[in-house]
C-alpha atoms as a PDB file:
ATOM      1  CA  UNK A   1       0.000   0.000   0.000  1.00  0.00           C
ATOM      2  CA  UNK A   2       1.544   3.234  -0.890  1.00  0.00           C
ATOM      3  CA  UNK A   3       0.547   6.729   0.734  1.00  0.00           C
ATOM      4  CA  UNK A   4      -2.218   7.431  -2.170  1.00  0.00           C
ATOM      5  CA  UNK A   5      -3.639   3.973  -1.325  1.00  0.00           C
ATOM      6  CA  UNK A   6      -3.611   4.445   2.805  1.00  0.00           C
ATOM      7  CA  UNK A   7      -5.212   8.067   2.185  1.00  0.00           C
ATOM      8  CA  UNK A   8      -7.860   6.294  -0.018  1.00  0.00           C
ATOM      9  CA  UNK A   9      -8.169   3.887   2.726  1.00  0.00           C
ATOM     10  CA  UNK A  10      -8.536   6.046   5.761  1.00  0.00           C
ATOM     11  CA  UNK A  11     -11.084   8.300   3.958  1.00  0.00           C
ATOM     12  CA  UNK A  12     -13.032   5.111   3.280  1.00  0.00           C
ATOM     13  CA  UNK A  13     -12.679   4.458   7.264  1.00  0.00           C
ATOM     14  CA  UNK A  14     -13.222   7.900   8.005  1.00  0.00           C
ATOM     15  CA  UNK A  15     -16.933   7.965   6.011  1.00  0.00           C
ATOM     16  CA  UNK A  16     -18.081   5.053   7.396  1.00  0.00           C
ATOM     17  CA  UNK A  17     -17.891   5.614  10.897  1.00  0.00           C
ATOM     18  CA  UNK A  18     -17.797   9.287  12.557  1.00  0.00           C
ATOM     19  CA  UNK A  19     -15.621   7.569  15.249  1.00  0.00           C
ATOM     20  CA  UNK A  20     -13.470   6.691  12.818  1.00  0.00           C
ATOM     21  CA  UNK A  21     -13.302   9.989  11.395  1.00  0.00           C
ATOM     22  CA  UNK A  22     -12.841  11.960  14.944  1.00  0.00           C
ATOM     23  CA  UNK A  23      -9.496   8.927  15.895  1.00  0.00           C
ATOM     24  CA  UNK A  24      -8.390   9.843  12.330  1.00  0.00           C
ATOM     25  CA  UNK A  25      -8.551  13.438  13.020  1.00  0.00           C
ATOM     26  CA  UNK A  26      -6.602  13.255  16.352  1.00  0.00           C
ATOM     27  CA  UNK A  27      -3.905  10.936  15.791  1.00  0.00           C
ATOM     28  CA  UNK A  28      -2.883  11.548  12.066  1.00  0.00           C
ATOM     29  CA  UNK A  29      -2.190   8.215   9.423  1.00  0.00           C
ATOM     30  CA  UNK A  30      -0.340   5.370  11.043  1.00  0.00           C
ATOM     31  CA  UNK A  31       3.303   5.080  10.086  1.00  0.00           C
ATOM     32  CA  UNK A  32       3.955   4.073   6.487  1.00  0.00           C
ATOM     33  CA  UNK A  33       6.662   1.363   6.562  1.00  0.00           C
ATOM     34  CA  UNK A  34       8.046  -1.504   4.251  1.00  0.00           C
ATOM     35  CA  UNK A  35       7.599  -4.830   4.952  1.00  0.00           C
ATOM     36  CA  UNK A  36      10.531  -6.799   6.683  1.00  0.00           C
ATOM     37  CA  UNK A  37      12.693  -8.587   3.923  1.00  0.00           C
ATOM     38  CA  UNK A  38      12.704 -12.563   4.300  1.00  0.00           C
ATOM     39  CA  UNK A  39      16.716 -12.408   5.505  1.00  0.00           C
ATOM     40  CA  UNK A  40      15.400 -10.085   8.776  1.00  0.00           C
ATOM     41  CA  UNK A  41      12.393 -12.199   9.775  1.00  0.00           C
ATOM     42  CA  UNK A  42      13.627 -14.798  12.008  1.00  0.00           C
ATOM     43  CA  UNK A  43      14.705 -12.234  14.323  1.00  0.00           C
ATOM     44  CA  UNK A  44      11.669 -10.140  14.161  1.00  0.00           C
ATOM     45  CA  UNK A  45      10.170 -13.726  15.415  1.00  0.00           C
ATOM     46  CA  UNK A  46      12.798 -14.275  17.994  1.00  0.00           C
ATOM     47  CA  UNK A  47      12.294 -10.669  19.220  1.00  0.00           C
ATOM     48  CA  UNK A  48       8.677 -10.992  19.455  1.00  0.00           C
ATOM     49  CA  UNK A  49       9.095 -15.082  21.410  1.00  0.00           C
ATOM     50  CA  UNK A  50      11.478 -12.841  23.475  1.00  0.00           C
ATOM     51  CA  UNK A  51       9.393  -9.803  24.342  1.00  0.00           C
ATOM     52  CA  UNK A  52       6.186 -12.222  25.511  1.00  0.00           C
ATOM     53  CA  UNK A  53       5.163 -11.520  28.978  1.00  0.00           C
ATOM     54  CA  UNK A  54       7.877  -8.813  30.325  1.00  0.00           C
ATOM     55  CA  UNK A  55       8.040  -5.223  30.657  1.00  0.00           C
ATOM     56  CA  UNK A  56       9.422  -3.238  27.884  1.00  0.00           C
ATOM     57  CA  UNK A  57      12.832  -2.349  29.060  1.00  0.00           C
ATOM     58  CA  UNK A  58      13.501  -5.399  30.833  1.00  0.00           C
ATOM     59  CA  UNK A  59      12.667  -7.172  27.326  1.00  0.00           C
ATOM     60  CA  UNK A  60      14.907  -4.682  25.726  1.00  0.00           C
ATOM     61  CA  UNK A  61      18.165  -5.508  27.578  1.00  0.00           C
ATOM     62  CA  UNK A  62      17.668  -8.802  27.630  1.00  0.00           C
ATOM     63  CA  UNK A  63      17.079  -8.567  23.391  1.00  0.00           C
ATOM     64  CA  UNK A  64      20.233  -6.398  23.296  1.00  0.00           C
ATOM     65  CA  UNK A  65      22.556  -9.125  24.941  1.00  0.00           C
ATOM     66  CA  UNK A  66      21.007 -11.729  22.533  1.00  0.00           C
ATOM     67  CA  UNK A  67      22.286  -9.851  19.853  1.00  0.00           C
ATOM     68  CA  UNK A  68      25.271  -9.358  21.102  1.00  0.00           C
ATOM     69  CA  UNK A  69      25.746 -12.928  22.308  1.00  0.00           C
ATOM     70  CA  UNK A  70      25.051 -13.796  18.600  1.00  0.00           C
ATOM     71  CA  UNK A  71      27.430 -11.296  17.729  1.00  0.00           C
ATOM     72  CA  UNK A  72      24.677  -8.680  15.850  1.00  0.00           C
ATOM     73  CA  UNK A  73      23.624 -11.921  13.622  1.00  0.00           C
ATOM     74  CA  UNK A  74      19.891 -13.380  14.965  1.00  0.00           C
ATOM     75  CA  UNK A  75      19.651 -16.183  12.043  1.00  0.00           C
ATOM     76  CA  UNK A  76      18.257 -19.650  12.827  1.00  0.00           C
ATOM     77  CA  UNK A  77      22.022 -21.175  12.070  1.00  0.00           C
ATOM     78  CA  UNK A  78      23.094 -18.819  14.707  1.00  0.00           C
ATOM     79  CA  UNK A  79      20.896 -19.780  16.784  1.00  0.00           C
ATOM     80  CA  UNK A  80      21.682 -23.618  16.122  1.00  0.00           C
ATOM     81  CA  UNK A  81      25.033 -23.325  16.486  1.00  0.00           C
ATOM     82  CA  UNK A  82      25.582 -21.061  20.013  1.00  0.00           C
ATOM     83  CA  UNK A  83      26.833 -23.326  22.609  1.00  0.00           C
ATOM     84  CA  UNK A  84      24.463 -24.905  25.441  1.00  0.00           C
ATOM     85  CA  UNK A  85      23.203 -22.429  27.827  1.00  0.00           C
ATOM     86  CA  UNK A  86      24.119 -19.299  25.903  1.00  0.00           C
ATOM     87  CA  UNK A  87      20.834 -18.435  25.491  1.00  0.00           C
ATOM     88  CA  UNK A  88      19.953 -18.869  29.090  1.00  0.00           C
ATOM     89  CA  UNK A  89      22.966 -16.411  29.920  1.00  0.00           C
ATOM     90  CA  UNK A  90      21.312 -13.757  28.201  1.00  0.00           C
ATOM     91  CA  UNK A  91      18.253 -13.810  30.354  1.00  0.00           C
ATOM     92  CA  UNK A  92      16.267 -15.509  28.702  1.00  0.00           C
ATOM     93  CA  UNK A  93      13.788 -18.308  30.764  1.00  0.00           C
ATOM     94  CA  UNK A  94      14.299 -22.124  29.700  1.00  0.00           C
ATOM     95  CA  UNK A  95      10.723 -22.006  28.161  1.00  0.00           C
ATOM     96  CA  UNK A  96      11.926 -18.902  25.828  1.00  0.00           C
ATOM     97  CA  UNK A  97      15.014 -20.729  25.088  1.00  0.00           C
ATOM     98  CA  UNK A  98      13.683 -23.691  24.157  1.00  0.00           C
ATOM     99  CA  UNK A  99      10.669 -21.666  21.692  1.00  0.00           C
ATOM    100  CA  UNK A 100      13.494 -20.071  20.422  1.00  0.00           C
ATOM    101  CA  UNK A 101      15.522 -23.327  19.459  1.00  0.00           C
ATOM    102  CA  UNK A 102      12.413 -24.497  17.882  1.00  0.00           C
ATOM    103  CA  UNK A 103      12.244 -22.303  15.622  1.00  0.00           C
ATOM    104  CA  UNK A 104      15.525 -22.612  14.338  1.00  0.00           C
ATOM    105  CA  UNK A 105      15.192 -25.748  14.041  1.00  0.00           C
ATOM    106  CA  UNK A 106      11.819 -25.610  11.819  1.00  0.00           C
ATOM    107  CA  UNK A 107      13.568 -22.576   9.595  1.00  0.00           C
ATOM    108  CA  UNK A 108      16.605 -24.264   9.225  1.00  0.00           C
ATOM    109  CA  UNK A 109      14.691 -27.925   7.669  1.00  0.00           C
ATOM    110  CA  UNK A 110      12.048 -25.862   5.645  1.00  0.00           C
ATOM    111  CA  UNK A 111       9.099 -26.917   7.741  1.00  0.00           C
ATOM    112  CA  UNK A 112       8.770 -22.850   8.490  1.00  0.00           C
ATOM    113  CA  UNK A 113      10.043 -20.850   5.325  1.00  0.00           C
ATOM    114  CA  UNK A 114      10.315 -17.473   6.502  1.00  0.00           C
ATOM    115  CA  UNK A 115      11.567 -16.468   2.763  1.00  0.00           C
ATOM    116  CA  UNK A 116       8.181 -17.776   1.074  1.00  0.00           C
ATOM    117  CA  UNK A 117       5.717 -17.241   4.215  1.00  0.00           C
ATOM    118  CA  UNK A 118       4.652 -13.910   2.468  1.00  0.00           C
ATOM    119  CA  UNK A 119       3.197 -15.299  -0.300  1.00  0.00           C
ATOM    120  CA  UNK A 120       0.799 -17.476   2.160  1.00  0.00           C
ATOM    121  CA  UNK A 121      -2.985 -16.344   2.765  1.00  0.00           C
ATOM    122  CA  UNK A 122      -3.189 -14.887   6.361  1.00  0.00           C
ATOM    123  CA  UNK A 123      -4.666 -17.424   8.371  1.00  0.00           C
ATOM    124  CA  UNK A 124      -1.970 -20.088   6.470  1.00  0.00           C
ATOM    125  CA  UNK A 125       0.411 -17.949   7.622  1.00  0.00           C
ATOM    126  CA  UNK A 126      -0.476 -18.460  11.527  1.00  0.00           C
ATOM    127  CA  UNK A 127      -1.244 -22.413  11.109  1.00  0.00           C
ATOM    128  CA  UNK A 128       2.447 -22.173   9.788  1.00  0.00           C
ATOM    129  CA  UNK A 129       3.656 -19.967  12.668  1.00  0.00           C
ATOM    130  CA  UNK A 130       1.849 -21.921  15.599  1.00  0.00           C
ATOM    131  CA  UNK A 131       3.586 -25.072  15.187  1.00  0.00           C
ATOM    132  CA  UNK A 132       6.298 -23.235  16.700  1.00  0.00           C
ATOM    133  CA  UNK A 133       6.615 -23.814  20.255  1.00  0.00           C
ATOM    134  CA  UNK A 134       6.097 -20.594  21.888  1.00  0.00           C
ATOM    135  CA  UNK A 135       4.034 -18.689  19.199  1.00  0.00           C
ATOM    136  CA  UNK A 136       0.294 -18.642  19.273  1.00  0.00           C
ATOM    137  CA  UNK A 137      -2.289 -16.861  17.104  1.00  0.00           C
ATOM    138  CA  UNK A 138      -1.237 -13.294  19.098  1.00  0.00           C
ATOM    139  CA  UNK A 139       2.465 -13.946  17.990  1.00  0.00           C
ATOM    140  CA  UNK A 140       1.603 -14.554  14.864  1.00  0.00           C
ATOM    141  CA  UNK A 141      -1.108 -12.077  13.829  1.00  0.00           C
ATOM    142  CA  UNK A 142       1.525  -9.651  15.225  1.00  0.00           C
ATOM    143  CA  UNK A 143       3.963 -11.170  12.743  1.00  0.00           C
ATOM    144  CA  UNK A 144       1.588 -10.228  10.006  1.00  0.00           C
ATOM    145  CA  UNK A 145       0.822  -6.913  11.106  1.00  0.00           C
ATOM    146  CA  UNK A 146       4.313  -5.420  12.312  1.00  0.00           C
ATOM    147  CA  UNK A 147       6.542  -8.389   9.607  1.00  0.00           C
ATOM    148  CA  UNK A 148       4.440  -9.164   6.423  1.00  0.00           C
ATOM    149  CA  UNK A 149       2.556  -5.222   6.680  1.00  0.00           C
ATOM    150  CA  UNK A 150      -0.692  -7.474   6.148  1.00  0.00           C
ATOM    151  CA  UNK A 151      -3.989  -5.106   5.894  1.00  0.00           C
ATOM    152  CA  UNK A 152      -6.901  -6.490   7.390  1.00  0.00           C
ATOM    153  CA  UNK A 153      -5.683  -8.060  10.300  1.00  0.00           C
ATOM    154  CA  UNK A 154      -8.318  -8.229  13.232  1.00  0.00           C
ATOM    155  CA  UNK A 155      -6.210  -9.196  16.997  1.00  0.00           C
ATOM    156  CA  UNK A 156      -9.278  -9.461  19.006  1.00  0.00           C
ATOM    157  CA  UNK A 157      -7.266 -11.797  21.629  1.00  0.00           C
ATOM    158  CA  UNK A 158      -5.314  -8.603  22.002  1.00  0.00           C
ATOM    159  CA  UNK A 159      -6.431  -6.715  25.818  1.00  0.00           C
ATOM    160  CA  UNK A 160      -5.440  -3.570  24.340  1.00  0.00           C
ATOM    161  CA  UNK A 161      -7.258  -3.199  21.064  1.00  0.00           C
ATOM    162  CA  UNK A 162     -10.147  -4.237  22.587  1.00  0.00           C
ATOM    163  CA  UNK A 163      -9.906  -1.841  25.662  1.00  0.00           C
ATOM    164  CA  UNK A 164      -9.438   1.043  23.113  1.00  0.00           C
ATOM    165  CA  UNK A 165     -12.389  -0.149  20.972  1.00  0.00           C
ATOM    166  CA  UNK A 166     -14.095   0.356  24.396  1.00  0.00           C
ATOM    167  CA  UNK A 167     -12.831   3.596  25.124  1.00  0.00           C
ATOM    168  CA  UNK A 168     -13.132   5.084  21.471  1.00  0.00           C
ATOM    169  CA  UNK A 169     -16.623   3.876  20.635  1.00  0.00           C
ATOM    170  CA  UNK A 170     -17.808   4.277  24.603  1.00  0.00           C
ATOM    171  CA  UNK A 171     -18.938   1.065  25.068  1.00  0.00           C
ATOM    172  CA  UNK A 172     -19.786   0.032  29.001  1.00  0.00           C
ATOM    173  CA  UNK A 173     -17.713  -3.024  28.865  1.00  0.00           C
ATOM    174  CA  UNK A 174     -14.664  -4.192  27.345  1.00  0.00           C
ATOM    175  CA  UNK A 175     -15.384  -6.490  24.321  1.00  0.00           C
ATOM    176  CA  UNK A 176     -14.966 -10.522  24.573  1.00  0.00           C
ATOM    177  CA  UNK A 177     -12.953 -11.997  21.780  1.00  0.00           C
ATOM    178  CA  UNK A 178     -15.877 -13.280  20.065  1.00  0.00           C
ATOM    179  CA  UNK A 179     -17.915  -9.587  20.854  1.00  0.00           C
ATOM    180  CA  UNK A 180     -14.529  -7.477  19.283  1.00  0.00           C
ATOM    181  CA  UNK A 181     -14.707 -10.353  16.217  1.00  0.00           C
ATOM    182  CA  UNK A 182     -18.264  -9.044  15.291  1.00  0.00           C
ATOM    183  CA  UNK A 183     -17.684  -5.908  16.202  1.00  0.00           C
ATOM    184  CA  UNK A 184     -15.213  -5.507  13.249  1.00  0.00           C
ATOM    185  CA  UNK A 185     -16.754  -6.783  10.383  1.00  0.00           C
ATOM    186  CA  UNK A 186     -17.627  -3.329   8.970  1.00  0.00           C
ATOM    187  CA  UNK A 187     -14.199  -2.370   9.125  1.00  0.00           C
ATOM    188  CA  UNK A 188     -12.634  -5.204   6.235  1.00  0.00           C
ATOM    189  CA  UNK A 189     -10.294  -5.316   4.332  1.00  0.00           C
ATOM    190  CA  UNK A 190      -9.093  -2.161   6.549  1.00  0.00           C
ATOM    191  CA  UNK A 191      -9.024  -3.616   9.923  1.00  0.00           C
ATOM    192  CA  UNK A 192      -4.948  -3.499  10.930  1.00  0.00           C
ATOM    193  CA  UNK A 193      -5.568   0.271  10.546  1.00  0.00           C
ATOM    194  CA  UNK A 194      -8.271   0.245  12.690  1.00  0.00           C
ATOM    195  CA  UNK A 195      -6.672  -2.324  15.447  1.00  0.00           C
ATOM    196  CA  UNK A 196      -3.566   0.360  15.322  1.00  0.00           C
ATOM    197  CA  UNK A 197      -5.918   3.456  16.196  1.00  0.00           C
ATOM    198  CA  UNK A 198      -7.439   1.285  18.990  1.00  0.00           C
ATOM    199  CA  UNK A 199      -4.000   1.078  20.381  1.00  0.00           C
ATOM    200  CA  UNK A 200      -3.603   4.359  20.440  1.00  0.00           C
ATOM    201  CA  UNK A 201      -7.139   4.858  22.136  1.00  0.00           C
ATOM    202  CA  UNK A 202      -5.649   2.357  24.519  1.00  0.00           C
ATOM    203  CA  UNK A 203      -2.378   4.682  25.230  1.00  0.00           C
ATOM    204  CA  UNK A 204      -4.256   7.308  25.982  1.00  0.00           C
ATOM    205  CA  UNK A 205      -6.726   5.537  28.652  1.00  0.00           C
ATOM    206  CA  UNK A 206      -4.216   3.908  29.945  1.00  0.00           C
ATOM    207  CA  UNK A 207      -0.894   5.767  29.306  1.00  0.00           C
ATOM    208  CA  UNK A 208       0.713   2.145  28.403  1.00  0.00           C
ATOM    209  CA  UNK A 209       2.686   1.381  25.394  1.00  0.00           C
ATOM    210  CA  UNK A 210       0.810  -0.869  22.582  1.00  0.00           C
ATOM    211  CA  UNK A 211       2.584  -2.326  19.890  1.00  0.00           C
ATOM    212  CA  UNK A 212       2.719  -0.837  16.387  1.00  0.00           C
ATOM    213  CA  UNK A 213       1.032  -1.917  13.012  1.00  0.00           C
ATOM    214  CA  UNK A 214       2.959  -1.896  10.072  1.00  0.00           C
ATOM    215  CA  UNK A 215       1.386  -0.885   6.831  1.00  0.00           C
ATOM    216  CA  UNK A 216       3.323  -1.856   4.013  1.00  0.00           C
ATOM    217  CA  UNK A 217       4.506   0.163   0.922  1.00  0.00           C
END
């Protein structure tokens, strides 16, 4: 999608739904990125097995001495070939450590081809993804919002685009899965730019950070 496209886009948003229109209005397009090339997406995977359940800059320096560890190369034959408990010394818990030897493992025979998963619909995509140990549908949707720049992605296990959907349509309660999966069917093919203003709904309520959507050139 280039910029002419995502203006196209959020105008379509924007007359559809006044609420919409008044998050548009407030928080400007979201970022306009390229998608990650196939050589940089095992470690956008590894990064995101890495960041699951801790606080931002206690994932951060832990990410920054697995770099380093690997010496600034975060490839699944790096991963295969760093000695036993390496991985551990960087911080990471056995659990992450072994999700994270997984993967290499399924990248490195071809039973997870990061350099062809692009070309996969979405929901392949995540069937491919989850039989990673360690990544589940939120991992994975992430991968094809922030990784692959996919469109009309809809993370309604996410808490925080469904607490912004709350805040920034003023409902009483905070959507259920299955409530924020109905809820968005208006919003196709256009839904990873609305998820991304729902984080941003989210920030504001709650003054957390929420991770960002990509939207690919």
């Amino acid at each position: 999608m280039n910029r002419e496209q995502r203006l196209v886009a959020l105008a379509d948003l924007g007359d559809r739904d006044p609420t919409l229109h008044e998050l548009i209005e407030r928080y400007g397009p979201p970022p306009l990125r390229p998608r990650v090339p196939g050589a940089r997406r095992f470690h956008a995977l590894a990064q995101s097995i890495l960041y699951q359940q801790l606080a931002g800059k206690a994932a951060s320096a832990i990410h920054r001495r697995f770099v380093a560890a690997l010496d600034g190369s975060v490839t699944a034959a790096s991963v295969l070939a760093a000695p036993p408990g390496l991985l551990l010394s960087c911080g990471l818990s056995r659990a992450k450590a072994a999700a994270m030897e997984d993967l290499a493992e399924k990248v490195a025979t071809g039973e997870v081809n990061l350099d062809r998963i692009g070309r996969l619909s979405d929901e392949a995509v995540i069937e491919q993804l989850v039989q990673v140990r360690g990544i589940g549908r939120w991992t994975a949707e992430m991968f094809l919002l922030a990784t692959l720049g996919r469109l009309d992605i809809w993370p309604t296990g996410d808490y925080g685009v469904r607490v912004g959907f709350a805040s920034a349509w003023r409902l009483p309660d905070v959507p259920s899965p299955k409530e924020l999966e109905v809820l968005g069917e208006p919003y196709r093919p256009y839904r990873s730019l609305v998820a991304w203003y729902c984080w941003r709904a989210a920030e504001d309520r709650a003054g957390a950070n929420a991770p960002a959507v990509v939207v690919s050139k």
